[in-house]
N, C-alpha and C. Protein backbone atom coordinates (compact mmCIF):
# COMPACT_ATOMS: atom_id res chain seq x y z
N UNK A 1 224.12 119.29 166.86
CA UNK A 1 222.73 119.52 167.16
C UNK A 1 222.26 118.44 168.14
N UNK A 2 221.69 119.17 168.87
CA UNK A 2 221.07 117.77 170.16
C UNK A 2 219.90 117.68 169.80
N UNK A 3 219.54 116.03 169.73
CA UNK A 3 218.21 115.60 169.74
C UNK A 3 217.44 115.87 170.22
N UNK A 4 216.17 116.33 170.21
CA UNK A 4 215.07 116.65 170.89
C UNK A 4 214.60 115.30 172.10
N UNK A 5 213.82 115.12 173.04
CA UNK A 5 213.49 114.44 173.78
C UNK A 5 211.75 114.60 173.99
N UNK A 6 211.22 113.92 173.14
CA UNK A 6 209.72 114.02 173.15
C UNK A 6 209.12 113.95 173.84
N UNK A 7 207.79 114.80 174.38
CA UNK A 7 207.36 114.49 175.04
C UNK A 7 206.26 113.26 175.23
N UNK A 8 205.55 112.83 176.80
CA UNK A 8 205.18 111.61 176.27
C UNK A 8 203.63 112.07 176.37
N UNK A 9 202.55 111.65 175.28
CA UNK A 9 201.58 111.92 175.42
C UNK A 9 200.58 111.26 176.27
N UNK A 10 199.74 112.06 177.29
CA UNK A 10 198.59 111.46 177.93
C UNK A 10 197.46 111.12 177.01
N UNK A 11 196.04 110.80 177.96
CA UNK A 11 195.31 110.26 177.57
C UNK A 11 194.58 111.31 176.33
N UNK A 12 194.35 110.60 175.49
CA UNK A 12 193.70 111.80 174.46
C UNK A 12 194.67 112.82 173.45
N UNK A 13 196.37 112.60 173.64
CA UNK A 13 197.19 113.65 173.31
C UNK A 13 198.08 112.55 172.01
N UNK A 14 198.22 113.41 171.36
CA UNK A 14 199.29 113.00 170.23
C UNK A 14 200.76 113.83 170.67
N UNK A 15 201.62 112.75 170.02
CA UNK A 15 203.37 113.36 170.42
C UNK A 15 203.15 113.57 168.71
N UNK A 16 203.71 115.36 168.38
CA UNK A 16 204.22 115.38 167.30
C UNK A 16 205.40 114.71 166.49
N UNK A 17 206.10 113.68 167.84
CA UNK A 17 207.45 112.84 167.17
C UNK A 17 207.08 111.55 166.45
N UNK A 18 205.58 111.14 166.51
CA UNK A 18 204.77 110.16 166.14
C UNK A 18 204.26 110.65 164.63
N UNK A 19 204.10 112.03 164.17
CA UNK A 19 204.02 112.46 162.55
C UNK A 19 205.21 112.24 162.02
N UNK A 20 204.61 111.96 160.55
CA UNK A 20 205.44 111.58 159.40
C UNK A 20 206.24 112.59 158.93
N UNK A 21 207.07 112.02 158.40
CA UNK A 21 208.10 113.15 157.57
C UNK A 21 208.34 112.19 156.01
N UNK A 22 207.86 112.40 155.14
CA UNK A 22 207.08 113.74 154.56
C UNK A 22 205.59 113.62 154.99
N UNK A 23 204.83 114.97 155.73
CA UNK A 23 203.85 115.09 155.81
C UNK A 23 202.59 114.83 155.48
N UNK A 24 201.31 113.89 156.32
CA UNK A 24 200.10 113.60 156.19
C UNK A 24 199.26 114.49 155.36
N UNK A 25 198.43 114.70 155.02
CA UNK A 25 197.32 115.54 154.91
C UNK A 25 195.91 114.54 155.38
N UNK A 26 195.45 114.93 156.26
CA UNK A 26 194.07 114.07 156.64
C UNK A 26 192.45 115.58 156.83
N UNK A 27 191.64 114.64 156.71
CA UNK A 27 190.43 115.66 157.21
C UNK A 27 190.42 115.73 158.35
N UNK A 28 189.74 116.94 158.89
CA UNK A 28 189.29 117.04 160.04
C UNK A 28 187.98 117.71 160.10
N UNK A 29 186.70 116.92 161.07
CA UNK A 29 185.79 117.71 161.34
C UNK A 29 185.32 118.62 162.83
N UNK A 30 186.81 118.83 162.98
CA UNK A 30 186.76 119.53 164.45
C UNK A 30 186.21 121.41 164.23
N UNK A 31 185.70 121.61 164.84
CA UNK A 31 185.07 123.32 164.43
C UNK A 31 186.69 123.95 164.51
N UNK A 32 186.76 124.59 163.26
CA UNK A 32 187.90 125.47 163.04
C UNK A 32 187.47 127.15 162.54
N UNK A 33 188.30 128.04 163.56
CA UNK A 33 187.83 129.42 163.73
C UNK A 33 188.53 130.28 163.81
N UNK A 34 188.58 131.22 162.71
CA UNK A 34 189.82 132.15 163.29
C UNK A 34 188.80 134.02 162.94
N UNK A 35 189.77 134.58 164.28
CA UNK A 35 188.97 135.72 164.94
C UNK A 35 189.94 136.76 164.59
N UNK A 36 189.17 137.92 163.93
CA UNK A 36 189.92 139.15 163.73
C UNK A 36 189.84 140.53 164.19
N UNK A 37 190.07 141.42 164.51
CA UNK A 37 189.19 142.74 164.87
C UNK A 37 187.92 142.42 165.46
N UNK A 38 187.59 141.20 166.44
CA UNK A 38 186.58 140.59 167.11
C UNK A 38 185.17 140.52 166.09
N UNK A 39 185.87 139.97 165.03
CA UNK A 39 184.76 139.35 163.71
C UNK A 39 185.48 137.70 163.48
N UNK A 40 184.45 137.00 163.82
CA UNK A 40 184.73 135.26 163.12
C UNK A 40 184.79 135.90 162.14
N UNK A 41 185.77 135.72 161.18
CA UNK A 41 186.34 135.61 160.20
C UNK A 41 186.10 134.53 159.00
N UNK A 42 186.33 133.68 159.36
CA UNK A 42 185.95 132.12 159.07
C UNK A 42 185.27 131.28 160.27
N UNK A 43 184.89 130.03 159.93
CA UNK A 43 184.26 128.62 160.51
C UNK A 43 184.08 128.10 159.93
N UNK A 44 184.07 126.85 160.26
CA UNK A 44 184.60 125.08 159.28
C UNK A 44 184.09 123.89 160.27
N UNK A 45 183.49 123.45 160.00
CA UNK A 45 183.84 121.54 160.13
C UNK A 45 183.95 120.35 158.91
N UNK A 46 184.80 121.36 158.03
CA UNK A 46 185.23 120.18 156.96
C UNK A 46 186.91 121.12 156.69
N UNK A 47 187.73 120.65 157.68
CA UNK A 47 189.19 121.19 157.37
C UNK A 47 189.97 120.22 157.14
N UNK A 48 191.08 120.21 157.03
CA UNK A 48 192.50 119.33 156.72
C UNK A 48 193.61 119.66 157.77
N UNK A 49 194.10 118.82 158.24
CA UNK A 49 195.42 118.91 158.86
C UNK A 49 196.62 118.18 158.41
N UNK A 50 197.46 119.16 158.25
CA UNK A 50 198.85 118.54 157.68
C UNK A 50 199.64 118.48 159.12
N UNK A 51 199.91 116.87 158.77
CA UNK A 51 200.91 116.68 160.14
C UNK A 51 202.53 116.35 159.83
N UNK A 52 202.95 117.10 160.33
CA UNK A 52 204.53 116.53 159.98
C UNK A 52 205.70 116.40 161.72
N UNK A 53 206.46 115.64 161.31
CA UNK A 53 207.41 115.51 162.45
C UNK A 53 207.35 116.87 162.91
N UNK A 54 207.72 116.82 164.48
CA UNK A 54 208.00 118.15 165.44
C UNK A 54 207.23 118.93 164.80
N UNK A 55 206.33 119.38 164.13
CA UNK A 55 205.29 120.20 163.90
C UNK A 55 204.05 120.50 164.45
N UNK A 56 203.26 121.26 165.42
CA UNK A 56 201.59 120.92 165.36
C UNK A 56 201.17 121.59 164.20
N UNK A 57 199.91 120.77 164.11
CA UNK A 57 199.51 120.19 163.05
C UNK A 57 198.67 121.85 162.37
N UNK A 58 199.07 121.94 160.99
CA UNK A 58 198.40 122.87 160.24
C UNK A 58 197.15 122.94 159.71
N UNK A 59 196.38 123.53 160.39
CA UNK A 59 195.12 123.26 159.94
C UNK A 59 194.55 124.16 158.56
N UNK A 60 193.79 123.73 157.79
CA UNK A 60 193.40 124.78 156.52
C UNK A 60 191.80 124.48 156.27
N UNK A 61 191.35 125.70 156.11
CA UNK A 61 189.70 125.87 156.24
C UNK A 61 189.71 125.88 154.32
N UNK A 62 188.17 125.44 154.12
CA UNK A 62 187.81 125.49 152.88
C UNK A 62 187.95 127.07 152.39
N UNK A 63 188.15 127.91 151.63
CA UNK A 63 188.05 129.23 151.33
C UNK A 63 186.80 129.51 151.49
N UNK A 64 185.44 129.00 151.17
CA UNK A 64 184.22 129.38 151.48
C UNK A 64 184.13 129.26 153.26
N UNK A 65 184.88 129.40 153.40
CA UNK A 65 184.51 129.19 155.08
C UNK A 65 184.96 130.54 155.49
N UNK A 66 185.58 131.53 154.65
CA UNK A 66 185.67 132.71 155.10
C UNK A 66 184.93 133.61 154.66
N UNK A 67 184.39 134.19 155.95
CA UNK A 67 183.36 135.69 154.90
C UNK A 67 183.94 136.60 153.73
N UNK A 68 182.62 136.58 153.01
CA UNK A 68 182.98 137.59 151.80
C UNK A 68 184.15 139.10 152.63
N UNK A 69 185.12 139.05 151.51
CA UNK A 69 186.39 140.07 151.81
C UNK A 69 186.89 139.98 153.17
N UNK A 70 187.48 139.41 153.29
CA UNK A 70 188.28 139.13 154.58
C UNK A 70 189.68 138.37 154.17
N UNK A 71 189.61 138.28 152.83
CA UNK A 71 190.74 137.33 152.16
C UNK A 71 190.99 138.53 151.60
N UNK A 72 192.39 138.81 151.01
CA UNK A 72 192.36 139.82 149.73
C UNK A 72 193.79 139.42 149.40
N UNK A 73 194.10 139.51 148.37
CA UNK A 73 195.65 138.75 147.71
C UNK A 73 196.43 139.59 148.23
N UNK A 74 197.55 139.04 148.63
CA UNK A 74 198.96 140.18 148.94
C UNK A 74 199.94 139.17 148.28
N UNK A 75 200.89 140.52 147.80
CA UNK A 75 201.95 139.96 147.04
C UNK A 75 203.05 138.87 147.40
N UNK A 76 203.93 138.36 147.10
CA UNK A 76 204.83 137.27 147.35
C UNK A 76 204.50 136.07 147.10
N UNK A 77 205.32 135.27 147.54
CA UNK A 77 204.79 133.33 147.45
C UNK A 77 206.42 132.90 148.03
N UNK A 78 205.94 131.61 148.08
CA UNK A 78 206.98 131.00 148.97
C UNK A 78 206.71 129.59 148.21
N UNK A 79 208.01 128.34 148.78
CA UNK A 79 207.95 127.08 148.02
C UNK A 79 208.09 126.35 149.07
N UNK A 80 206.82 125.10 149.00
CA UNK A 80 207.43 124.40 150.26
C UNK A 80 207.64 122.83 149.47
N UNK A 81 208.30 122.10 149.38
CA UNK A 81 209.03 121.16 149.34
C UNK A 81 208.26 120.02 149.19
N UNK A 82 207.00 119.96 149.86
CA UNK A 82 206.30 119.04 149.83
C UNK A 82 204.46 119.19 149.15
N UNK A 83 204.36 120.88 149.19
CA UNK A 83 202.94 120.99 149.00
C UNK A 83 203.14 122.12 147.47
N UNK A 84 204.39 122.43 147.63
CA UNK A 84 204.20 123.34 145.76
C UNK A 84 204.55 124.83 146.20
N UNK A 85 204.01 125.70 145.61
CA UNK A 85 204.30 127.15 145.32
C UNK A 85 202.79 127.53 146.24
N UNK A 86 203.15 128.34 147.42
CA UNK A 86 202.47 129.21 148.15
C UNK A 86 201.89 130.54 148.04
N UNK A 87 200.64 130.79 147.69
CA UNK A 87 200.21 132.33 147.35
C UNK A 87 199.56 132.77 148.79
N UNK A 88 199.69 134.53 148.70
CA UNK A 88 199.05 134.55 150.24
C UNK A 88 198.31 135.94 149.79
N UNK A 89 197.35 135.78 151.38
CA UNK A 89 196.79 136.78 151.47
C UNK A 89 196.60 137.51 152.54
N UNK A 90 196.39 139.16 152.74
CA UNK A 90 195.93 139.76 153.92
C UNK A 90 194.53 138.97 154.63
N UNK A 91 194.45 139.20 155.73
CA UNK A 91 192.82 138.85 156.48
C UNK A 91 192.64 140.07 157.03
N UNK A 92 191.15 140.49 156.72
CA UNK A 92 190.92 141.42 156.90
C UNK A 92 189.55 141.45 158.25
N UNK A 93 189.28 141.97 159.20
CA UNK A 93 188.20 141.44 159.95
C UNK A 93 187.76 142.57 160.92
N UNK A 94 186.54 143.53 160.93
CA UNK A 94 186.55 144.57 162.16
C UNK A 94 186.88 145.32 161.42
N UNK A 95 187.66 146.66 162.32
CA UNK A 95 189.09 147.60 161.09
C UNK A 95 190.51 147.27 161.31
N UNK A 96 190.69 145.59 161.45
CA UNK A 96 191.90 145.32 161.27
C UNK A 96 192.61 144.45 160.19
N UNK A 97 193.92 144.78 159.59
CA UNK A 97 194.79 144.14 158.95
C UNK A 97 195.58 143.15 158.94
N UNK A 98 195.50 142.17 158.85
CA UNK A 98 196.24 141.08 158.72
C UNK A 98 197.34 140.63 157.90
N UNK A 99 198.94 141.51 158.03
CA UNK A 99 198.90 141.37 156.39
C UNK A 99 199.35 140.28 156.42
N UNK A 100 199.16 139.26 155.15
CA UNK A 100 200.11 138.28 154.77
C UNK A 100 200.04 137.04 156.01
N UNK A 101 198.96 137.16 156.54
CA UNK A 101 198.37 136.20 157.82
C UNK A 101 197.98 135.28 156.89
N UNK A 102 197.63 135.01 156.10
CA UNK A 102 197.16 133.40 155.40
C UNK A 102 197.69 133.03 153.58
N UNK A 103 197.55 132.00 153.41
CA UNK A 103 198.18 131.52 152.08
C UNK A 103 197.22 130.07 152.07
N UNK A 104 197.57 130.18 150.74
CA UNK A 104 196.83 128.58 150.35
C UNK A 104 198.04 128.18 148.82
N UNK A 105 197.28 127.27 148.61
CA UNK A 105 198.50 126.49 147.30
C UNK A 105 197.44 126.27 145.96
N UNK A 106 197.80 127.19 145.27
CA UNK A 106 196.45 126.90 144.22
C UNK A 106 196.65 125.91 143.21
N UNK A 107 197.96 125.17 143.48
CA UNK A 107 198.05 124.12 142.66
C UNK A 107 198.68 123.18 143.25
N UNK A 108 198.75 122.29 144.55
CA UNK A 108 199.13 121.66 145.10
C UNK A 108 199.97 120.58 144.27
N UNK A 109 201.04 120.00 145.08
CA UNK A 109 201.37 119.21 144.99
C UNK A 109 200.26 117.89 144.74
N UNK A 110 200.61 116.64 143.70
CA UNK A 110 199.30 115.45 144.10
C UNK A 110 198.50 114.89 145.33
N UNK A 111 200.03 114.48 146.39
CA UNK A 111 199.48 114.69 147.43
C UNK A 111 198.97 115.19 148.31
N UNK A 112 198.88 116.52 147.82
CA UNK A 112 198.44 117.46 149.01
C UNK A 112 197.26 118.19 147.93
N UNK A 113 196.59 117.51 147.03
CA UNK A 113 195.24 118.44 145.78
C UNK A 113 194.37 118.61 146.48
N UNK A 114 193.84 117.80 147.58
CA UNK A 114 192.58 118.46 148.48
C UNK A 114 192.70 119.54 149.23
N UNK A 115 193.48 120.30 149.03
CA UNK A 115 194.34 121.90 149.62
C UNK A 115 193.83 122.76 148.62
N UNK A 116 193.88 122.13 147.48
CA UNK A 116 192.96 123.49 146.15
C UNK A 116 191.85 124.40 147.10
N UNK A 117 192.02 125.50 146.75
CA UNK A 117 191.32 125.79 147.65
C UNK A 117 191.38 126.21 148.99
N UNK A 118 192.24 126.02 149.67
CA UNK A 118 191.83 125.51 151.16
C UNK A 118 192.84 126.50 151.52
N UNK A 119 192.25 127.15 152.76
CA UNK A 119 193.80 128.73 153.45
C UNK A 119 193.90 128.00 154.45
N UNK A 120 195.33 128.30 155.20
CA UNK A 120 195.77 128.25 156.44
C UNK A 120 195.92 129.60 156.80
N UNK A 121 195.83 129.92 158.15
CA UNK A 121 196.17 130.88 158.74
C UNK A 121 197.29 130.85 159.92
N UNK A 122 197.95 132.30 160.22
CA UNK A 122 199.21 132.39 161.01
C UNK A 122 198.45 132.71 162.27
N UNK A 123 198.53 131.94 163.26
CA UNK A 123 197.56 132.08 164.52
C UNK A 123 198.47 132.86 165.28
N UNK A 124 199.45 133.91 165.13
CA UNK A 124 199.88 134.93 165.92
C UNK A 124 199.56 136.46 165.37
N UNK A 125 199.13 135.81 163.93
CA UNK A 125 198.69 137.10 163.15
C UNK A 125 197.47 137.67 163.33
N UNK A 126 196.47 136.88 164.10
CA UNK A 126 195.45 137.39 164.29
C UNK A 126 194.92 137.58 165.96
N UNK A 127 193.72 137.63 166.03
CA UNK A 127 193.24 138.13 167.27
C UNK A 127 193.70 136.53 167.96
N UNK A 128 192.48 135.66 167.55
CA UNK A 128 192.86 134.11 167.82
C UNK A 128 192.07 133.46 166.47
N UNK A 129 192.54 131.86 167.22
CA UNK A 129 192.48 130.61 166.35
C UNK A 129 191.71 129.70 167.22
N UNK A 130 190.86 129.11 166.88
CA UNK A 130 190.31 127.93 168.11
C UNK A 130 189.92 126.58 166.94
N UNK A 131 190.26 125.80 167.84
CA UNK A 131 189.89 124.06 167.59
C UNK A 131 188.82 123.78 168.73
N UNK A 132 187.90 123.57 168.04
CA UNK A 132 186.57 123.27 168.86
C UNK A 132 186.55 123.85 170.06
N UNK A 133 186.28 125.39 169.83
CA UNK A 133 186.46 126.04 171.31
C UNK A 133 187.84 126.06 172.17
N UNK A 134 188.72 125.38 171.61
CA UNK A 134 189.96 125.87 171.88
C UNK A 134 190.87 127.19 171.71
N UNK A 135 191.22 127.77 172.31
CA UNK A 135 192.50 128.54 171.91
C UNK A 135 193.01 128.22 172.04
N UNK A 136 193.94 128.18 170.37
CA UNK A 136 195.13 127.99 169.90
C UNK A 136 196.48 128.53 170.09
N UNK A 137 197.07 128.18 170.47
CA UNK A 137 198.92 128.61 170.93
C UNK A 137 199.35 128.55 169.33
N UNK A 138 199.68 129.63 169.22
CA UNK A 138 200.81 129.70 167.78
C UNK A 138 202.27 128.85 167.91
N UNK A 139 202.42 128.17 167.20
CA UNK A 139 203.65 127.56 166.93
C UNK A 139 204.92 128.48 166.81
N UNK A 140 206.01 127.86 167.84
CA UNK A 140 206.90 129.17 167.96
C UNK A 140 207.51 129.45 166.99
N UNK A 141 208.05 130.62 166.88
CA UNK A 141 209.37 130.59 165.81
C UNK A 141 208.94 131.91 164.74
N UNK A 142 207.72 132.20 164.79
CA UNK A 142 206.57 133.21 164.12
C UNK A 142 207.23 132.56 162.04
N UNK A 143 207.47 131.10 161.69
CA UNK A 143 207.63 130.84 160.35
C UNK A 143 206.74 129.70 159.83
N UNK A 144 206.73 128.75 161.05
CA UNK A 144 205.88 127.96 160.56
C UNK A 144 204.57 128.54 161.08
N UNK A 145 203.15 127.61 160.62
CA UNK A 145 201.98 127.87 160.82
C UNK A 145 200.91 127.47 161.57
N UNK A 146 201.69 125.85 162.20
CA UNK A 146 201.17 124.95 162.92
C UNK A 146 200.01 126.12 164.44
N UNK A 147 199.24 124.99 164.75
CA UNK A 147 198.17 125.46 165.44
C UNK A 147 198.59 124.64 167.06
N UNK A 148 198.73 125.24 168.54
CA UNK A 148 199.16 124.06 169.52
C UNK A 148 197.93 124.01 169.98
N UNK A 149 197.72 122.75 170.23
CA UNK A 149 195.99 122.72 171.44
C UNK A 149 196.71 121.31 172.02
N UNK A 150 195.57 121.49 173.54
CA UNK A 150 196.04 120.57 174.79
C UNK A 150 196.50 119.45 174.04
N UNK A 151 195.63 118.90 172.96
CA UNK A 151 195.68 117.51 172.43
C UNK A 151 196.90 116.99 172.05
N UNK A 152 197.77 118.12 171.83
CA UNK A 152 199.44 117.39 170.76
C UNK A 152 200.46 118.38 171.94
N UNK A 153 201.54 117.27 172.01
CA UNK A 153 202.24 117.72 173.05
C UNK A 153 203.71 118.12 171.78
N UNK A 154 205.07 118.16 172.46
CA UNK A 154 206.05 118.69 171.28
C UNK A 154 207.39 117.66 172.04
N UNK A 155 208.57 117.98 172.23
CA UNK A 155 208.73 119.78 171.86
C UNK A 155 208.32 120.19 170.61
N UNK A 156 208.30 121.52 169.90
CA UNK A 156 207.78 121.61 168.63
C UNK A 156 208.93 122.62 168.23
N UNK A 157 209.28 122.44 166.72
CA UNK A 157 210.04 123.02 165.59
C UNK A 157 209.93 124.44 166.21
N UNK A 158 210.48 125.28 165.77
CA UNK A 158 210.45 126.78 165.95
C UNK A 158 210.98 127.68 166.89
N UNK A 159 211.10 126.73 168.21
CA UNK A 159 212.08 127.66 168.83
C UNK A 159 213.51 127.91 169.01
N UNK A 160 214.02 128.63 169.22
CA UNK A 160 215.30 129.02 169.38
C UNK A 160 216.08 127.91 169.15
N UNK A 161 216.77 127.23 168.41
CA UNK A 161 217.64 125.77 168.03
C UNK A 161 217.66 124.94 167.35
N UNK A 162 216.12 124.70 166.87
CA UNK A 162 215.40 123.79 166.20
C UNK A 162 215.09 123.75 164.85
N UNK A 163 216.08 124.60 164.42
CA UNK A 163 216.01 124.50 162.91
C UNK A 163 216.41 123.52 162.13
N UNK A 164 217.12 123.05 162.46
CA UNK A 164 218.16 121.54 161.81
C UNK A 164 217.25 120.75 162.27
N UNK A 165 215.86 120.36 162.96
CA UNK A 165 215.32 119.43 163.46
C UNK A 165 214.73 118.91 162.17
């Protein structure tokens, strides 16, 4: 496996080779938005970002930050290693379907308990994603969930090679 070669960040930019492994959880009060069937869906300025090596950073909105029914449970779960057992749900927005576009952790790991609560969304699953008026670039690989904006440079996890990273 060949090492990645980071990029170097300008003024204002974070290198994802500068996140931790095992992963941050910090607040963020940057406006967080995600758009469905051309309905805001959600909006936030009290979110969380989980930062981890070669990752951009996952952002997760409070659940009250999404309009009534636009969440609805869909079946499965997943385990992640560091944050616990993953439940998910369709987003629903307009007359469109989202399936299985967001998850949250209803029992987090300790470090990661300010997540009770709190969804991420798959920013290829929907219309878009914005960070303070940003549009968001989906993180490649369509597995992880990470969000890209100008601010964090990579390379980033997910494409074609980068699995062993």
């Amino acid at each position: 496996m060949k090492r990645p070669v980071p990029e170097r960040p300008g003024p204002g930019q974070e290198s994802v080779w500068d996140y931790p492994r095992p992963p941050r959880l910090e607040p963020t009060t940057a406006r967080l938005e995600v758009v469905l069937g051309g309905v805001t869906v959600a909006s936030t300025t009290r979110g969380w970002r989980v930062l981890e090596t070669s990752h951009p950073p996952t952002y997760y909105l409070p659940r009250e930050a999404f309009l009534d029914g636009s969440l609805r449970p869909a079946e499965g779960s997943s385990t992640c290693e560091w944050k616990g057992r993953a439940a998910y749900f369709d987003v629903l927005g307009g007359d469109r379907v989202a399936p299985r576009a967001a998850w949250t952790y209803p029992d987090p790991t300790p470090a990661f308990r300010d997540l009770v609560d709190a969804v991420a969304v798959m920013a290829a699953a929907v219309d878009e994603c914005r960070v303070d008026g940003e549009r968001v670039e989906p993180q490649p690989g369509g597995f992880y969930g990470g969000w890209i904006t100008a601010a964090v440079v990579g390379p980033f996890k997910g494409e074609p090679g980068t699995w062993g990273w």
